[in-house]
C-alpha atoms as a PDB file:
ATOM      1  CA  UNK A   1       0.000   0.000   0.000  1.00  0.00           C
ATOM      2  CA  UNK A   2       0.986   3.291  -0.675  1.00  0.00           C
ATOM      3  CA  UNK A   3       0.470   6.140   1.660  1.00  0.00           C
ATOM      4  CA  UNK A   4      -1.271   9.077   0.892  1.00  0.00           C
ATOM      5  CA  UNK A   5       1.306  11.507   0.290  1.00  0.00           C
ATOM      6  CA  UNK A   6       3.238   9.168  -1.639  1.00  0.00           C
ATOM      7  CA  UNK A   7       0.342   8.390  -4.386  1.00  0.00           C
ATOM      8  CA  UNK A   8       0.148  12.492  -4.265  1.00  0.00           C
ATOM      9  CA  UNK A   9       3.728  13.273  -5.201  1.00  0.00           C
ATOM     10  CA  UNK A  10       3.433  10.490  -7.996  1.00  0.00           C
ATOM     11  CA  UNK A  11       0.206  11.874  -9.931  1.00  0.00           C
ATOM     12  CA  UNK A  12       1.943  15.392  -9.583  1.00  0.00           C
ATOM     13  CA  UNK A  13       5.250  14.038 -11.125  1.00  0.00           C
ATOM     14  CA  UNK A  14       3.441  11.727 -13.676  1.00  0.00           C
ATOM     15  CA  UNK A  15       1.333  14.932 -14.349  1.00  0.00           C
ATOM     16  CA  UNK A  16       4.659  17.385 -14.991  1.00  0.00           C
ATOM     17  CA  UNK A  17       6.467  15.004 -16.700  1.00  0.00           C
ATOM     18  CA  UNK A  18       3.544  14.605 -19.050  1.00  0.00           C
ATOM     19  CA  UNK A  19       3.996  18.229 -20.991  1.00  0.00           C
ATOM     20  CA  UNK A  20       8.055  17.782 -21.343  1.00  0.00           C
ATOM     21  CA  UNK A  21       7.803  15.037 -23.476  1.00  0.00           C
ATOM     22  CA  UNK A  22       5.586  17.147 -25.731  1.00  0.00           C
ATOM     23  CA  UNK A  23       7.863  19.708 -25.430  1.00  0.00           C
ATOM     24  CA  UNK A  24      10.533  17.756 -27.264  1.00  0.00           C
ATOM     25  CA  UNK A  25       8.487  17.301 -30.244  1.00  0.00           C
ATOM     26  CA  UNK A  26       9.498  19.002 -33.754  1.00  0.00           C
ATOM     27  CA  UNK A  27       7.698  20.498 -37.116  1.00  0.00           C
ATOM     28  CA  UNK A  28       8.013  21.187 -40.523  1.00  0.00           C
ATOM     29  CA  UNK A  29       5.863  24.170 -42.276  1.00  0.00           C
ATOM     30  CA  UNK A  30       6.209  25.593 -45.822  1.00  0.00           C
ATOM     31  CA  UNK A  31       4.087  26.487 -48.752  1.00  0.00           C
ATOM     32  CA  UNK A  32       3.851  24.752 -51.954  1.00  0.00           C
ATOM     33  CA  UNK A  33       3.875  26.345 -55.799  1.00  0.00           C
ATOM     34  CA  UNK A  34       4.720  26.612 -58.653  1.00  0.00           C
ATOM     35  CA  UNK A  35       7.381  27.775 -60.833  1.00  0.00           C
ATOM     36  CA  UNK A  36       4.931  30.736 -61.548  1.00  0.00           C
ATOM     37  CA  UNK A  37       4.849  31.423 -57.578  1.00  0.00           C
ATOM     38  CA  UNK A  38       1.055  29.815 -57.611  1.00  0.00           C
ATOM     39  CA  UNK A  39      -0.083  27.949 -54.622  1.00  0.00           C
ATOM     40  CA  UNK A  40      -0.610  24.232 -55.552  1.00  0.00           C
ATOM     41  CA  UNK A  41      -3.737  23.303 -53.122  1.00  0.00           C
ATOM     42  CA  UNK A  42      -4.342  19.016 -51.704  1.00  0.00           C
ATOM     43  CA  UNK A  43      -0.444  18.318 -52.169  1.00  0.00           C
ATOM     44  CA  UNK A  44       0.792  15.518 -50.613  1.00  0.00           C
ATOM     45  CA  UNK A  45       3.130  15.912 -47.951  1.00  0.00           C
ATOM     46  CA  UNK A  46       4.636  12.563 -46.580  1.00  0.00           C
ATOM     47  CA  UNK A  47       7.768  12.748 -44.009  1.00  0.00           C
ATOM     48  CA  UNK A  48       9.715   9.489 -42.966  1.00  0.00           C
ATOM     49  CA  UNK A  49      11.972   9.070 -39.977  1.00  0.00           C
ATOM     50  CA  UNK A  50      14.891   7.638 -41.777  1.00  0.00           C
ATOM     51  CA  UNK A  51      15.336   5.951 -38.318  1.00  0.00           C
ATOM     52  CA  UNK A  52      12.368   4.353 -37.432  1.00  0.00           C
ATOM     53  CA  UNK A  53      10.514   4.133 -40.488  1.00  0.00           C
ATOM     54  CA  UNK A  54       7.783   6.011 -39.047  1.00  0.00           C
ATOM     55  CA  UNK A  55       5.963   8.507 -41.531  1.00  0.00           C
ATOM     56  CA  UNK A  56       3.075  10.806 -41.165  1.00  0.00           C
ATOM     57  CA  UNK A  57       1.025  12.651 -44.324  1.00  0.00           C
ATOM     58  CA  UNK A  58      -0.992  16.051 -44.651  1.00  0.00           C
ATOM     59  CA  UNK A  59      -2.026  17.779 -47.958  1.00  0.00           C
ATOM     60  CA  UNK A  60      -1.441  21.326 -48.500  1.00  0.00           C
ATOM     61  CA  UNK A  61      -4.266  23.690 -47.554  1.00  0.00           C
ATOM     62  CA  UNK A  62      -6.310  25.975 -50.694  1.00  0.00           C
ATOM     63  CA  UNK A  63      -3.191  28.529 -50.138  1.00  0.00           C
ATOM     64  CA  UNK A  64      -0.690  25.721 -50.572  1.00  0.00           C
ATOM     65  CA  UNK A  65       0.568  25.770 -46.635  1.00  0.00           C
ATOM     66  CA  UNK A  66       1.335  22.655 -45.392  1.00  0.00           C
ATOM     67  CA  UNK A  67       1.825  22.018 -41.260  1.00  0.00           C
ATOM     68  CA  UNK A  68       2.838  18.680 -40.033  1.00  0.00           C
ATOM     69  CA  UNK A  69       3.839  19.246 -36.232  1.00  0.00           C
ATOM     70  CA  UNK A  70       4.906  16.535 -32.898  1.00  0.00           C
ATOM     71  CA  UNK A  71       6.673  14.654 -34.590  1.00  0.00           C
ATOM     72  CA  UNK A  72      10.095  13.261 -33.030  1.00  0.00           C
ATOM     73  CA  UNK A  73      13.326  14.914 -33.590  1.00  0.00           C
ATOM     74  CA  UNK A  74      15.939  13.067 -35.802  1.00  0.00           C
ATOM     75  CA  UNK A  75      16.108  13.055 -40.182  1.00  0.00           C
ATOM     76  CA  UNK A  76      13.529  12.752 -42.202  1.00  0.00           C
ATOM     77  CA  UNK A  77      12.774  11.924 -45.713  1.00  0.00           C
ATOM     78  CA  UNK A  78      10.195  14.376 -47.549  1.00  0.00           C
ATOM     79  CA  UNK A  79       8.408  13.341 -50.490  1.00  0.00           C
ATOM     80  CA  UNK A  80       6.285  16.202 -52.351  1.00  0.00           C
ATOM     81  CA  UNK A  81       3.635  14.548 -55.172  1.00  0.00           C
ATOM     82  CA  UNK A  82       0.716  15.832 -56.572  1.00  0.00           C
ATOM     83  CA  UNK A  83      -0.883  14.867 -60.472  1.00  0.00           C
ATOM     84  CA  UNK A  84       0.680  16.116 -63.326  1.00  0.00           C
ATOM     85  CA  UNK A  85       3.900  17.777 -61.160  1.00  0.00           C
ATOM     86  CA  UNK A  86       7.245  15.808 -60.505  1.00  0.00           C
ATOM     87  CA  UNK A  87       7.481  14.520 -57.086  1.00  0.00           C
ATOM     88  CA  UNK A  88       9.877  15.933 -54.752  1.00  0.00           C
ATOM     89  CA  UNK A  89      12.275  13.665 -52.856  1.00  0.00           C
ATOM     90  CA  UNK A  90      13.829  15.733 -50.073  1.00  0.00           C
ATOM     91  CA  UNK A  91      16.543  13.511 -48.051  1.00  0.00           C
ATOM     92  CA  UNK A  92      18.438  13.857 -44.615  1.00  0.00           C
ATOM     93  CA  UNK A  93      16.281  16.732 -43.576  1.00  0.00           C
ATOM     94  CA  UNK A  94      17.349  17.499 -39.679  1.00  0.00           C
ATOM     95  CA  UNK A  95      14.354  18.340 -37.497  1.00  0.00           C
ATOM     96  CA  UNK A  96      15.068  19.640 -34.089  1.00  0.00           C
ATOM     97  CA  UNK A  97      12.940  19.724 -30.986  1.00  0.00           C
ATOM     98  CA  UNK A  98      11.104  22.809 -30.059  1.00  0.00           C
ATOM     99  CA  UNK A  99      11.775  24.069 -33.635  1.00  0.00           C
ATOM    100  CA  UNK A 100       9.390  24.640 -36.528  1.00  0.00           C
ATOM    101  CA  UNK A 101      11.405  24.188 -39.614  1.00  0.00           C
ATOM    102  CA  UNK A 102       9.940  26.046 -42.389  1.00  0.00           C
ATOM    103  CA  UNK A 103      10.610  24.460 -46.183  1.00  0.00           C
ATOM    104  CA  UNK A 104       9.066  25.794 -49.450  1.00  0.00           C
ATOM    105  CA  UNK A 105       9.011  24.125 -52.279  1.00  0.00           C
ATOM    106  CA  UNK A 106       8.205  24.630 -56.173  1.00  0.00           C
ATOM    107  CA  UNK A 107       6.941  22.006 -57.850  1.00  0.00           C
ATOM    108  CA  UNK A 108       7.610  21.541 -61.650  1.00  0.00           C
ATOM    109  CA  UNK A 109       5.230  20.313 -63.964  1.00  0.00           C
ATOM    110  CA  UNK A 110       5.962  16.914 -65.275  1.00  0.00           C
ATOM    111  CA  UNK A 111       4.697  13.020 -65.374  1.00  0.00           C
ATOM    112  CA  UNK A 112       4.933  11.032 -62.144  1.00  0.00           C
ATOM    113  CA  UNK A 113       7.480   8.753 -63.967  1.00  0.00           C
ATOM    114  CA  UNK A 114      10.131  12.323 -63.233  1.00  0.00           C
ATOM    115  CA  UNK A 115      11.733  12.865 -60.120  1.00  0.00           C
ATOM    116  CA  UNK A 116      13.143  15.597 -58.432  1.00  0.00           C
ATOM    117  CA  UNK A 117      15.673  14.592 -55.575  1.00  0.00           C
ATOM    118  CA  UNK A 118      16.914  17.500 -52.863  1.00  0.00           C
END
């Protein structure tokens, strides 16, 4: 059995230490266009922990802003697509914790079957 003011110091600590690991989280924002400076809306935006595998996808808003936040520090892969542009293969991209790493990019138009590699 644990007494009383025991089981209070625990929830306190489990509740404090609850917002640092949050804390340690990272982002990437940006925009995506065209080579015209247009805003290319529904984008796919993929990011992949070169790590652990682990990968997470957004589209880009109407304006072409793309958000993809908590994810865990460490390099990731980036991969850009959308129809009738050439996908975007950005590689050992370093995201930090507490930091929101902002990356633009321009897509080209093009077949699928074209690459672009960063």
């Amino acid at each position: 059995m644990v007494p009383g003011r025991v089981r209070v110091y625990l929830a306190v600590a489990a509740f404090c230490a609850a917002p640092l690991s949050g804390q340690r989280s990272a982002s990437v924002v940006g925009r995506i266009s065209d080579a015209t400076g247009a805003s290319i809306p529904a984008a796919s935006i993929t990011v992949i922990n070169q790590k652990t595998g682990f990968h997470r996808a957004t589209e880009s808003d109407p304006g072409g802003a793309y958000a993809l936040t908590s994810l865990e520090p460490g390099e990731y892969t980036i991969k850009i697509a959308k129809d009738q542009f050439r996908p975007i293969y950005n590689f050992d991209v370093p995201l930090a914790p507490l930091v929101a790493t902002a990356i633009d990019f321009v897509l080209q138009v093009g077949s699928v079957t074209e690459e672009v590699r960063v």
